[in-house]
Protein backbone atom coordinates (compact mmCIF):
# COMPACT_ATOMS: atom_id res chain seq x y z
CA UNK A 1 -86.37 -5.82 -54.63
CA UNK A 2 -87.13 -5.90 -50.89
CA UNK A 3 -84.98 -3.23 -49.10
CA UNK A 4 -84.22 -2.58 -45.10
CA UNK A 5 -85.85 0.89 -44.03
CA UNK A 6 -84.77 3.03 -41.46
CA UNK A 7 -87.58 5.05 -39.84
CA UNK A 8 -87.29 8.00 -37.76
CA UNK A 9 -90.18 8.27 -34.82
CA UNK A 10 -90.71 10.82 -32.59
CA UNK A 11 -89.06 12.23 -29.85
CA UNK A 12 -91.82 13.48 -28.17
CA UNK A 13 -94.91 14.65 -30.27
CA UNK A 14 -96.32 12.61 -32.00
CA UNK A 15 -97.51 15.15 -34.67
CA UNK A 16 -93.45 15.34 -35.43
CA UNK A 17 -94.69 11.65 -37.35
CA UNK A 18 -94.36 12.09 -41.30
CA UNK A 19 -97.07 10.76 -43.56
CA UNK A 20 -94.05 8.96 -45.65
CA UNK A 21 -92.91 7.41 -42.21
CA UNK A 22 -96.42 6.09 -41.70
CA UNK A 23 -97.24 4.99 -44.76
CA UNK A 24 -93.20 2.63 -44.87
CA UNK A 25 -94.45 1.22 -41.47
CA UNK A 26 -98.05 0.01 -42.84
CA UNK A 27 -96.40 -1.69 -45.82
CA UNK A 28 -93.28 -3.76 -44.20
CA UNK A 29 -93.46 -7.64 -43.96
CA UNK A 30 -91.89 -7.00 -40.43
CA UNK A 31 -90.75 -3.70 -38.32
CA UNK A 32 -88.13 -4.11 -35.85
CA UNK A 33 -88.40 -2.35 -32.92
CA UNK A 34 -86.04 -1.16 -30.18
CA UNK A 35 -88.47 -2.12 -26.87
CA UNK A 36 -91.60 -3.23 -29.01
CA UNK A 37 -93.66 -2.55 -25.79
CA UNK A 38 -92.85 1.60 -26.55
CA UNK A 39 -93.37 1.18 -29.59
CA UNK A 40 -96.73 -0.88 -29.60
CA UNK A 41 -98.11 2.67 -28.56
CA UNK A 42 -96.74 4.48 -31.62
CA UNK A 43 -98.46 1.83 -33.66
CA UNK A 44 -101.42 1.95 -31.88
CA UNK A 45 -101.79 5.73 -32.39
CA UNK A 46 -101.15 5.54 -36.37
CA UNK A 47 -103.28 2.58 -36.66
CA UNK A 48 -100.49 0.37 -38.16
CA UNK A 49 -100.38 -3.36 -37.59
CA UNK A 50 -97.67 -4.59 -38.78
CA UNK A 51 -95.82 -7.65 -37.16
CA UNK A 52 -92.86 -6.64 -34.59
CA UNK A 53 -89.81 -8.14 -33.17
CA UNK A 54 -86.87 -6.83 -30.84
CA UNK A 55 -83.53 -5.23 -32.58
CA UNK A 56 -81.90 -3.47 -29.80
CA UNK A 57 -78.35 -3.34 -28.50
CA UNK A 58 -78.02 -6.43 -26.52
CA UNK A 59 -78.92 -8.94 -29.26
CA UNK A 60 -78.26 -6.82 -32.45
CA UNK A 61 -75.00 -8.68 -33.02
CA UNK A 62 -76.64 -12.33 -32.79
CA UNK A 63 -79.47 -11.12 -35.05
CA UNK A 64 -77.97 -9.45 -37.40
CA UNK A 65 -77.59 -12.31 -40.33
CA UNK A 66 -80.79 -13.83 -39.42
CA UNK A 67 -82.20 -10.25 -40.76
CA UNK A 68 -80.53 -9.70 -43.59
CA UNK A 69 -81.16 -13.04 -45.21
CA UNK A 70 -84.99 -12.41 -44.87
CA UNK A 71 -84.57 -9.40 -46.60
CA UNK A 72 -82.70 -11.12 -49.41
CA UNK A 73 -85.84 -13.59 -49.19
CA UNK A 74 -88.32 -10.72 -50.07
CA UNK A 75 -89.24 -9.42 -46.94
CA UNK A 76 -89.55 -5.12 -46.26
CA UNK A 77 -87.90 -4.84 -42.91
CA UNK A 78 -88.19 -0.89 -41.13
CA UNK A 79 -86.17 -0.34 -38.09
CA UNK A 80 -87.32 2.31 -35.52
CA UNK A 81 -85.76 2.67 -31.95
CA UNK A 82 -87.67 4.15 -28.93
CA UNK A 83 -87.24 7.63 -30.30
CA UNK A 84 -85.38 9.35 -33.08
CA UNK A 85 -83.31 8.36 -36.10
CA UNK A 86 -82.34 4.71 -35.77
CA UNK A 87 -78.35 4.81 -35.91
CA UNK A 88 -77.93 7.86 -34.29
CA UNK A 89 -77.14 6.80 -30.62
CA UNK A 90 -79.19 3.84 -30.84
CA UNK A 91 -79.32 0.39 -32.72
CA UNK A 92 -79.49 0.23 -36.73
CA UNK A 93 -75.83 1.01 -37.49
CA UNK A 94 -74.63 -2.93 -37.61
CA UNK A 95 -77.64 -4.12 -39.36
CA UNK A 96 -77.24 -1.01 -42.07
CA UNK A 97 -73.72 -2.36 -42.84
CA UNK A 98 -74.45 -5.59 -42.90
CA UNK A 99 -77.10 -5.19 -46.24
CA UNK A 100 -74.52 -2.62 -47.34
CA UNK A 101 -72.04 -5.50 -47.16
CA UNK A 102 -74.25 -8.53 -48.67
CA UNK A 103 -75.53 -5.60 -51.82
CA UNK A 104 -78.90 -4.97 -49.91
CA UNK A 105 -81.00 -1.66 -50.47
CA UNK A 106 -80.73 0.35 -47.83
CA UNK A 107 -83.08 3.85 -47.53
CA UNK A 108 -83.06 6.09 -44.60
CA UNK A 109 -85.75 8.59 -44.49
CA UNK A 110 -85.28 12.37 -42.84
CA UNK A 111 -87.32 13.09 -39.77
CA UNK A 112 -86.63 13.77 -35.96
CA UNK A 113 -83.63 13.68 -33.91
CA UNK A 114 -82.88 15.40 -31.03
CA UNK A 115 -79.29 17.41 -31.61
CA UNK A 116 -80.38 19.58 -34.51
CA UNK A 117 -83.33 21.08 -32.68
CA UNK A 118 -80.68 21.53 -29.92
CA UNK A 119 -78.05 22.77 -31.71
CA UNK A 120 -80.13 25.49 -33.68
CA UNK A 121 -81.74 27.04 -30.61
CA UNK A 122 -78.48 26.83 -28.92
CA UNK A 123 -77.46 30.23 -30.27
CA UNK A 124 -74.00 28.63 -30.28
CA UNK A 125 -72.39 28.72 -34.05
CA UNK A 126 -73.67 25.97 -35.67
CA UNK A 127 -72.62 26.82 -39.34
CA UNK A 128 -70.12 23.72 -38.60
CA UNK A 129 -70.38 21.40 -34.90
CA UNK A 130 -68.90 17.98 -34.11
CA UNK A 131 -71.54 15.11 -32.72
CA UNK A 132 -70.09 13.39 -29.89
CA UNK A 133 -73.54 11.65 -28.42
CA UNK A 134 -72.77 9.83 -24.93
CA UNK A 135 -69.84 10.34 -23.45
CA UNK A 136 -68.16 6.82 -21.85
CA UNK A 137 -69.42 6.60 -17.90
CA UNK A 138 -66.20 5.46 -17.09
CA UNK A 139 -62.90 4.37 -18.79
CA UNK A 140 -61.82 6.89 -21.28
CA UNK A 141 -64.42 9.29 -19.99
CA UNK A 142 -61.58 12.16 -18.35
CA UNK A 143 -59.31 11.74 -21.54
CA UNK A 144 -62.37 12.62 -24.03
CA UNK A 145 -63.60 15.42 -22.50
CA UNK A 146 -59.99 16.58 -22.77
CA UNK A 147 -60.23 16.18 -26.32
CA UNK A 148 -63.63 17.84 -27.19
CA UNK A 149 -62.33 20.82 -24.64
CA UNK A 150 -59.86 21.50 -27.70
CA UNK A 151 -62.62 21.26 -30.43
CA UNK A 152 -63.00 24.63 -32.46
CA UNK A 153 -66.19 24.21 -32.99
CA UNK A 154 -69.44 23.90 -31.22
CA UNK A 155 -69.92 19.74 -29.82
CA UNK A 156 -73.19 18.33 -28.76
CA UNK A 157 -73.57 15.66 -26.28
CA UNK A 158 -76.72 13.60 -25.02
CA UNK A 159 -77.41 13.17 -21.23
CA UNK A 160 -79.11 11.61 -18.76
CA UNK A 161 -81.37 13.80 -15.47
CA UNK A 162 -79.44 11.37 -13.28
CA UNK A 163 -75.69 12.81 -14.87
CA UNK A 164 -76.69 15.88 -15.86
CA UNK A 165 -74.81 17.92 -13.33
CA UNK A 166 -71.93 15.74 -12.94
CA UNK A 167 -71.43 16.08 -16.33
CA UNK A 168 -71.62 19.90 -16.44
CA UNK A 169 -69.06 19.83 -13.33
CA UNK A 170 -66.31 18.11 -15.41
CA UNK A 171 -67.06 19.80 -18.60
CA UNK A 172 -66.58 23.57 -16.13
CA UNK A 173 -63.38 21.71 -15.27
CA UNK A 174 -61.43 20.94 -18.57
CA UNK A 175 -63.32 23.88 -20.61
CA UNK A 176 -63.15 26.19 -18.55
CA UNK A 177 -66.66 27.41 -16.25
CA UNK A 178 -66.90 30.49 -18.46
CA UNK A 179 -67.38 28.42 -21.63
CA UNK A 180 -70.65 29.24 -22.98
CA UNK A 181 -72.88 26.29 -23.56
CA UNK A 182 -76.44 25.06 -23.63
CA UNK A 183 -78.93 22.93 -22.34
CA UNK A 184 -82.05 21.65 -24.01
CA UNK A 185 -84.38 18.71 -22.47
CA UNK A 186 -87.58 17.46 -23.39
CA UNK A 187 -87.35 18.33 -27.12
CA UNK A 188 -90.99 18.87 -28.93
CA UNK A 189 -92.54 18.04 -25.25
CA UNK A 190 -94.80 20.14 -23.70
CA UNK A 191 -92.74 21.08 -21.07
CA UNK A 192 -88.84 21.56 -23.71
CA UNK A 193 -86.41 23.63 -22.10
CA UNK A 194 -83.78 25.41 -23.15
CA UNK A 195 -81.18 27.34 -20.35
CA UNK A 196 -78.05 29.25 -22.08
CA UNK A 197 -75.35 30.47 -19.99
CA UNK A 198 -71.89 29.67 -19.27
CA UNK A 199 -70.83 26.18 -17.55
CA UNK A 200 -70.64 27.37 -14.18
CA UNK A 201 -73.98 28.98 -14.58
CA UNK A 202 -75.94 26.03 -15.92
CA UNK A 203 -73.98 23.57 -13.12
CA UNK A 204 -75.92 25.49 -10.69
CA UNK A 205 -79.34 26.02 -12.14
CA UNK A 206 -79.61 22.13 -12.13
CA UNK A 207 -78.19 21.68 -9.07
CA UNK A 208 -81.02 23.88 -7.85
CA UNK A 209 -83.06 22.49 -10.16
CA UNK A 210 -84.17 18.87 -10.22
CA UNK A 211 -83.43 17.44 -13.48
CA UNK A 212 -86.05 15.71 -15.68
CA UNK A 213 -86.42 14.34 -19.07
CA UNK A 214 -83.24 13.73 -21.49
CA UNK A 215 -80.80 16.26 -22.52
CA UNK A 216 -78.78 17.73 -25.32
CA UNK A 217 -75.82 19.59 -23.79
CA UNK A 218 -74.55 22.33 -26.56
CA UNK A 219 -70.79 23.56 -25.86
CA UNK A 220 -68.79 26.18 -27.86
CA UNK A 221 -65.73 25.73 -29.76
CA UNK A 222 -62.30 26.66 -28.26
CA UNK A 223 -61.38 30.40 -28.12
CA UNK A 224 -65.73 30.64 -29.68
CA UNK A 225 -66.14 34.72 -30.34
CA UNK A 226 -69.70 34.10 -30.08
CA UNK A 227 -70.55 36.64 -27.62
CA UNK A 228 -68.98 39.21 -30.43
CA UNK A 229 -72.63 38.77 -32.25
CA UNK A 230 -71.44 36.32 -34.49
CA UNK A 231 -68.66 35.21 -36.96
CA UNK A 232 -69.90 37.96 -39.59
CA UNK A 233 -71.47 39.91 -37.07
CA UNK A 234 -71.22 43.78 -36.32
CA UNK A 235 -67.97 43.35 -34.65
CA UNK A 236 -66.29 41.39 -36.98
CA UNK A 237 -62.91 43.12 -38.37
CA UNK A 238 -62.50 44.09 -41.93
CA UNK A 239 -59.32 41.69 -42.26
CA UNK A 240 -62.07 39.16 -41.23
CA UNK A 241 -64.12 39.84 -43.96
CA UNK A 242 -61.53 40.27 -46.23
CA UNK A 243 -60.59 36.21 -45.25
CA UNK A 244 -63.91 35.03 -45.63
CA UNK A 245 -64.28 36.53 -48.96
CA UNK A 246 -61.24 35.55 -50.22
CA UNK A 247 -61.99 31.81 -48.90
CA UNK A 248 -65.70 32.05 -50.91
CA UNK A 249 -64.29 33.28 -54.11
CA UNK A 250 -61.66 30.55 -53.75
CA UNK A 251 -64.43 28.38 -53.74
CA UNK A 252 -66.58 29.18 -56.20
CA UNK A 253 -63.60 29.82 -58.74
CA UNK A 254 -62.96 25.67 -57.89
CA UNK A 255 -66.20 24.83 -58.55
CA UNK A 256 -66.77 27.20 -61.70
CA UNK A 257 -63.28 25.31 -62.89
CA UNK A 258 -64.69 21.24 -62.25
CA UNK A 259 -68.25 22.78 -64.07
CA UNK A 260 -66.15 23.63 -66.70
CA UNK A 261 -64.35 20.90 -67.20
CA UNK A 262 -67.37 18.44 -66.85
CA UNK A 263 -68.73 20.14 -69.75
CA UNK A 264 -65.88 19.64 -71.62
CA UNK A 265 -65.57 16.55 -71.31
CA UNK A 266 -69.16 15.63 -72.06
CA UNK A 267 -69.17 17.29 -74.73
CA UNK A 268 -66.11 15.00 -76.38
């Protein structure tokens, strides 16, 4: 049965390419491609020839149904964007539900994206962290930083050099400029970056600095004890601990308790 793909590529080197990736592209009946002009050089370098056509957002919602009835006709479609995981702050979401919808396979492989790199050499807790992607340039724009500001946990966002530091400004304002954050740009490039510090700090090193490349803005949760080492770090109390292992044997008595009763129940 023909199925709709979803292909991570890239977000800078291409050595980040899987083999599985690759080997998907070289076997579709048809890869759709966010700007097919980037990604004719992604092609070119794997040696893949497989016919493309444009899926982006400005015609994904005409195109849609025209797609997904080729599938159902036989035809292997993969979806890359520019860069990254399709779906993930870029096109493939309305085109996934839509073969969800009509009882099309759907497969989405792992491979790159650009917040967990981030996120990870953040030093910012990352044991839980809410995705927030682009923030709106305008309308609605004040009222959700507002509501990340209140987040207990750390939130990512992706930005633009040319917003970068107005960005930083407004996050100093409704955080706080001593909220401790990150900033990572040109992930798996040669020249990736990553400045920690606290808002106020990293509003001025790119204000001094001129921004280049795309970035992944790390902030920490509300009331974040971070700078404590961490979470079960040296300075964590003992009624800390004491919580946290009462919350994990909590949890593994539940679990020991529905293993238990699966095996009772398969063995009737």
């Amino acid at each position: 049965m023909a199925k709709l793909s979803l292909v991570p590529t890239p977000v800078g080197n291409m050595e980040d390419m899987t083999m599985r990736a690759i080997r998907l592209l070289k076997e579709a009946d048809l890869i759709l491609a966010e700007d097919t002009r980037t990604s004719s050089h992604l092609l070119h370098h794997f040696d893949i020839h497989t016919p493309m056509m444009s899926y982006h957002k400005f015609n994904e919602h005409k195109t849609i149904d025209a797609f997904a009835q080729r599938i159902l006709a036989g035809e292997n479609i993969a979806l890359i964007t520019d860069a990254g995981t399709p779906g993930i702050s870029d096109p493939g979401f309305l085109l996934l539900r839509k073969c969800v919808q009509m009882g099309i396979e759907v497969e989405c492989l792992p491979g790159p994206t650009a917040l967990i790199p981030a996120v990870v050499v953040s030093a910012l807790p990352n044991d839980r962290f809410f995705f927030e992607g682009f923030l709106p340039q305008k309308k609605g724009r004040q009222t959700r930083l507002k509501e990340l500001a209140e987040l207990p946990v750390t939130f990512i966002l992706y930005e633009s050099p040319f917003r970068i530091v107005k960005t930083l400004q407004q996050l100093a304002e409704v955080c706080g400029s001593e909220r401790q954050a990150s900033v990572t740009r040109e992930i798996s490039k040669k020249f990736e970056e990553t400045q920690r510090g606290s808002l106020r700090e990293l509003e001025a090193y790119f204000t001094e600095n001129q921004p280049r490349g795309e970035f992944v803005i790390c902030v920490a949760g509300k009331d974040d004890k971070s700078d404590k080492e961490d979470r079960f770090g040296q300075d964590a109390s003992e009624e800390d601990f004491g919580k946290e292992e009462k919350r994990e044997k909590k949890v593994k008595k539940n679990k020991y308790a529905r293993e238990d009763k699966y095996a009772r129940e398969s063995e009737d």
